[in-house]
Protein backbone atom coordinates (compact mmCIF):
# COMPACT_ATOMS: atom_id res chain seq x y z
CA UNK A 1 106.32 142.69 36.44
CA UNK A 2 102.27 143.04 36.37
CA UNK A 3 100.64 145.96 36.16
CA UNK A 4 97.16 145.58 37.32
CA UNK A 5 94.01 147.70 37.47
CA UNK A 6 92.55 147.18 40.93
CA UNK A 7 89.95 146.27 42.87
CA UNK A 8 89.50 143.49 39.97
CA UNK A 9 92.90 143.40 39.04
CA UNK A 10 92.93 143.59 35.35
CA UNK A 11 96.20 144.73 33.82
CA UNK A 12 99.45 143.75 32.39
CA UNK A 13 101.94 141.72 33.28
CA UNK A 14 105.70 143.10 32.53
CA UNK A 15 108.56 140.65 33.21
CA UNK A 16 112.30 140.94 32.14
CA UNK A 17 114.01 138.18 30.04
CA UNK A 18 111.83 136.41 27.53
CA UNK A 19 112.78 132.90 28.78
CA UNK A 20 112.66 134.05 32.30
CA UNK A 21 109.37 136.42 31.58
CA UNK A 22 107.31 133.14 29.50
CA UNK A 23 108.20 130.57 32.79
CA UNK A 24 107.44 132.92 35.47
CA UNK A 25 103.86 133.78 33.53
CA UNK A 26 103.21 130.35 32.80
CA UNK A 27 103.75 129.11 36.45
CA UNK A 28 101.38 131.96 37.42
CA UNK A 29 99.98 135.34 37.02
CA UNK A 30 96.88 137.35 38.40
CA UNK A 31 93.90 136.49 36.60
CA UNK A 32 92.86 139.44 34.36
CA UNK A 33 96.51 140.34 34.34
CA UNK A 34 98.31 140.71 30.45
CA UNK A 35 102.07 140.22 30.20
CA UNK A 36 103.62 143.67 29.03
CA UNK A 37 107.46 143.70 29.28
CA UNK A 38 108.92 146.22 31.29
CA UNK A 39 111.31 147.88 28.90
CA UNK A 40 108.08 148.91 26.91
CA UNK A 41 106.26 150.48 29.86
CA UNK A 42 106.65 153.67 28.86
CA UNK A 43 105.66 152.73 25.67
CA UNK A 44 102.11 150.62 26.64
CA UNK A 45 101.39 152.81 29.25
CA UNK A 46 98.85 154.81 27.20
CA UNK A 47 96.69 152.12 27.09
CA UNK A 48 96.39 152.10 30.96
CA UNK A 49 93.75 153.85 32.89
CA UNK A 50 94.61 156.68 35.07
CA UNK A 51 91.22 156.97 36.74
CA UNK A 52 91.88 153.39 38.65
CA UNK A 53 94.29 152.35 41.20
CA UNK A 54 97.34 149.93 39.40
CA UNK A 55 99.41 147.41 41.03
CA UNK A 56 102.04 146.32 39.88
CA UNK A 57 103.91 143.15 40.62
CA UNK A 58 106.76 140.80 38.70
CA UNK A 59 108.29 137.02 40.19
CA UNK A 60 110.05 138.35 43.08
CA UNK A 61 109.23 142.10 43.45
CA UNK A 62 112.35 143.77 42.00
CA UNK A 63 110.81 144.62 38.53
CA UNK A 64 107.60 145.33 40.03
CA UNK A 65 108.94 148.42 42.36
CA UNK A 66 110.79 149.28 39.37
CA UNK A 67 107.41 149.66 36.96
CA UNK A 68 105.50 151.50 39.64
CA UNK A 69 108.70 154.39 39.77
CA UNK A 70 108.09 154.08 36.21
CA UNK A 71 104.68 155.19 36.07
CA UNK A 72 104.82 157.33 39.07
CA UNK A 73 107.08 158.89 36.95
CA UNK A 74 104.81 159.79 34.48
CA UNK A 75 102.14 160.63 36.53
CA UNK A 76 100.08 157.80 37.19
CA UNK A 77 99.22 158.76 41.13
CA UNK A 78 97.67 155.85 42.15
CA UNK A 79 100.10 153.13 42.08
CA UNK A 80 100.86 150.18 44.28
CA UNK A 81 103.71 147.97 44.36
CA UNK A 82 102.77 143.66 45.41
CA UNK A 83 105.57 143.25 47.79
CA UNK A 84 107.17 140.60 47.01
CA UNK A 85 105.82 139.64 43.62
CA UNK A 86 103.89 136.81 42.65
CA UNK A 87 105.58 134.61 44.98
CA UNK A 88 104.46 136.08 48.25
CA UNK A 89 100.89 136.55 46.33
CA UNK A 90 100.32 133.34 45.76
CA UNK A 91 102.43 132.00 49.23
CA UNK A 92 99.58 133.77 50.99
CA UNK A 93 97.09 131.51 49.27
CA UNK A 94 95.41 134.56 47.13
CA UNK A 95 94.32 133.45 44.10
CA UNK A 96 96.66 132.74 40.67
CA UNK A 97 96.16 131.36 36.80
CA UNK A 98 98.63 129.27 34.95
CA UNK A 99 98.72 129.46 31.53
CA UNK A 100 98.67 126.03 29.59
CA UNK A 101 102.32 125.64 28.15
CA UNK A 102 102.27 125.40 24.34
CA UNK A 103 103.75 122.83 22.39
């Protein structure tokens, strides 16, 4: 999942299995966006402003619903779920990064 800070979206990115979280970030991720797992929202989310909008967003849009309950939980107000995750982001031709795959 990717938590982003909006209208530039800046953020995290917070995925769910570490083989399944590094291949879905390498084959593309908001630009601006930082990979934060979601079992460790609660724990990052200090470092995320409450003054701006945040979407979040994972592959598929499961995990990404599931981090904005999360912080709407805690009391982040302005939150926004990308339906449909990175896939229907980038499907609709807005723009993604891949990261270089290390050796």
């Amino acid at each position: 999942m990717l938590v982003v800070d909006s209208p530039n979206f800046k953020g995290r990115h917070l995925n769910r299995d570490k083989l399944e979280r590094a291949l879905e970030w390498q084959e593309g991720h908001i630009e601006g966006a930082e990979q934060v797992y979601v079992e460790h929202l609660k724990e990052e989310a200090d470092g995320l402003s409450r003054d701006k909008p945040i979407a979040t967003t994972c592959g598929w849009g499961g995990r990404g619903g599931l981090g904005a309950s999360i912080l709407k939980k805690m009391g982040f107000s302005d939150i926004y779920n990308v339906l449909g995750g990175i896939k229907a982001w980038k499907s609709r031709g807005y723009p993604s990064k891949k990261k270089a795959k290390e050796n």
